[in-house]
Protein backbone atom coordinates (compact mmCIF):
# COMPACT_ATOMS: atom_id res chain seq x y z
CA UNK A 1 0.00 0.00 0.00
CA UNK A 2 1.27 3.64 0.26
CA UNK A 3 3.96 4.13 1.98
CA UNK A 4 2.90 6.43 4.48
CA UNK A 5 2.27 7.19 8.02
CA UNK A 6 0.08 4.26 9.84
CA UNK A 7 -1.72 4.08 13.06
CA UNK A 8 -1.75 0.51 13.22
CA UNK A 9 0.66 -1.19 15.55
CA UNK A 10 1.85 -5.00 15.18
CA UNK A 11 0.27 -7.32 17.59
CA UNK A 12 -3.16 -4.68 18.64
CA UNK A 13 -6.41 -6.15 16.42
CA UNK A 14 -8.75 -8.62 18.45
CA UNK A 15 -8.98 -11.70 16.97
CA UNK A 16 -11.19 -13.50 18.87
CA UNK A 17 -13.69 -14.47 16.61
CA UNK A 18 -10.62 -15.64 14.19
CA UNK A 19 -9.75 -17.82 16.66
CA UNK A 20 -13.06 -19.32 17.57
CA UNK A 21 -13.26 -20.24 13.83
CA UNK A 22 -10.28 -21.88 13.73
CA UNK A 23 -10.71 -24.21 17.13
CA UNK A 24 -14.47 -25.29 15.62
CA UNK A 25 -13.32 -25.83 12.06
CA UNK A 26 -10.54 -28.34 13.80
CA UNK A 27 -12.76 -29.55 16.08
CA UNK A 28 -14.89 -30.33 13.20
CA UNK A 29 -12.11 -31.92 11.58
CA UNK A 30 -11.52 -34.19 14.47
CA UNK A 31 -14.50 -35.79 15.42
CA UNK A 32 -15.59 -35.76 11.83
CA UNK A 33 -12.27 -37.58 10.55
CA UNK A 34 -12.99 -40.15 13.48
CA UNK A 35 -16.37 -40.74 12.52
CA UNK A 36 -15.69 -40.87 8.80
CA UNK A 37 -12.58 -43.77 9.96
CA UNK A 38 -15.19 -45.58 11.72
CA UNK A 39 -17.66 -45.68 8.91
CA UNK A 40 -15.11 -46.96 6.97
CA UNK A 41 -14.12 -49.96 9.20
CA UNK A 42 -17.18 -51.58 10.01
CA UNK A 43 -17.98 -52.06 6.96
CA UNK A 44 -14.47 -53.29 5.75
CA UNK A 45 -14.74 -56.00 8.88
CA UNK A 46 -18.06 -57.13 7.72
CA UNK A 47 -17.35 -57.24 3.63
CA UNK A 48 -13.46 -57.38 3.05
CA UNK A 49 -12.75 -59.38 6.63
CA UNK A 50 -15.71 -61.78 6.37
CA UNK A 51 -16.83 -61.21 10.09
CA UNK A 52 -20.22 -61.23 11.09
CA UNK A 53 -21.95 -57.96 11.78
CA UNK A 54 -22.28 -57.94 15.75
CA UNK A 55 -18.74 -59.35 16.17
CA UNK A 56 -17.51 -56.45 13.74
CA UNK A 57 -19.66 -53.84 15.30
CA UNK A 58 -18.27 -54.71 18.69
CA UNK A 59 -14.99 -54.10 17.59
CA UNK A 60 -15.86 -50.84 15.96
CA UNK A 61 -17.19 -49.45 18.94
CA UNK A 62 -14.28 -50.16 21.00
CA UNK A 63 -11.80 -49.04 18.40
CA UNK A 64 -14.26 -45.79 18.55
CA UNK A 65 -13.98 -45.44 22.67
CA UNK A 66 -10.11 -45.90 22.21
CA UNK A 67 -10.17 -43.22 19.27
CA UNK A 68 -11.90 -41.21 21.85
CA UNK A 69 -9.42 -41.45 24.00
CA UNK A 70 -6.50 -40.86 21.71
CA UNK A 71 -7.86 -37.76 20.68
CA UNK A 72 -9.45 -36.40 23.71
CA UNK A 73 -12.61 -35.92 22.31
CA UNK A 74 -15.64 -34.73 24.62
CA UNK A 75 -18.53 -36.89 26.40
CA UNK A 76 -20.59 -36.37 23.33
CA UNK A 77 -18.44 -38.88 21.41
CA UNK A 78 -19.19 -41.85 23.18
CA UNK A 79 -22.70 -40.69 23.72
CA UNK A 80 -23.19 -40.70 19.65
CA UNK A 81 -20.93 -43.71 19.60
CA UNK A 82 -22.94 -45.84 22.26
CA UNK A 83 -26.08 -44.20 19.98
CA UNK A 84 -25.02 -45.27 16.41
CA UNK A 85 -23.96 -48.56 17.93
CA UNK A 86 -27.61 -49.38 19.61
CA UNK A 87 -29.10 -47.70 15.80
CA UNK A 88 -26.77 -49.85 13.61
CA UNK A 89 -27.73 -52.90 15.71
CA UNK A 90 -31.03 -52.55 15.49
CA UNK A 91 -31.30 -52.48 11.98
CA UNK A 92 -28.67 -55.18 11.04
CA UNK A 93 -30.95 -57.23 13.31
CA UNK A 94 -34.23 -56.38 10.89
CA UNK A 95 -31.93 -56.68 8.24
CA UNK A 96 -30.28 -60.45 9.26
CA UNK A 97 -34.03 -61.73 10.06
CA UNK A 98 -35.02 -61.22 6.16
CA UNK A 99 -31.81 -62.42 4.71
């Protein structure tokens, strides 16, 4: 810009809202990359692995509570986790009686 005289000094502008952006967009990043891992898995165990589907969501759940744990993610994880678990269940349960 022009070379002139400036009032701004280095280091002064608030950038609290800048930050706040940053933390949610990494917490989305977090719990979302976990989740999308986890989606991935369960299926791979069941399809790729050959494992039947309670056996494979079992192990998906607790390689979600020790995700949780790795990355310090809040109660709300394992609440969703424990939730998706009891949902997935429930349908691969309709789902095994028709097959």
């Amino acid at each position: 810009m022009a070379g002139g005289h400036s009032d701004y000094t280095r280091g002064t502008m608030k950038v609290d809202a800048q930050s706040g952006t940053f933390s949610g967009f990494m917490g989305g990043t977090k719990y979302g990359g976990a989740l999308i891992a986890l989606v991935v898995i369960m299926p791979t165990l069941v399809f790729a692995v050959g494992m039947h589907w309670f056996p494979a969501l079992v192990a998906t759940v607790i390689l979600g509570f020790i995700t949780g744990l790795a990355l310090k993610l809040k109660g709300g994880w394992y609440v969703g986790l424990i939730g998706l678990a009891i949902l997935i269940a429930f349908f691969s349960f309709i789902l095994s009686l028709f097959a």
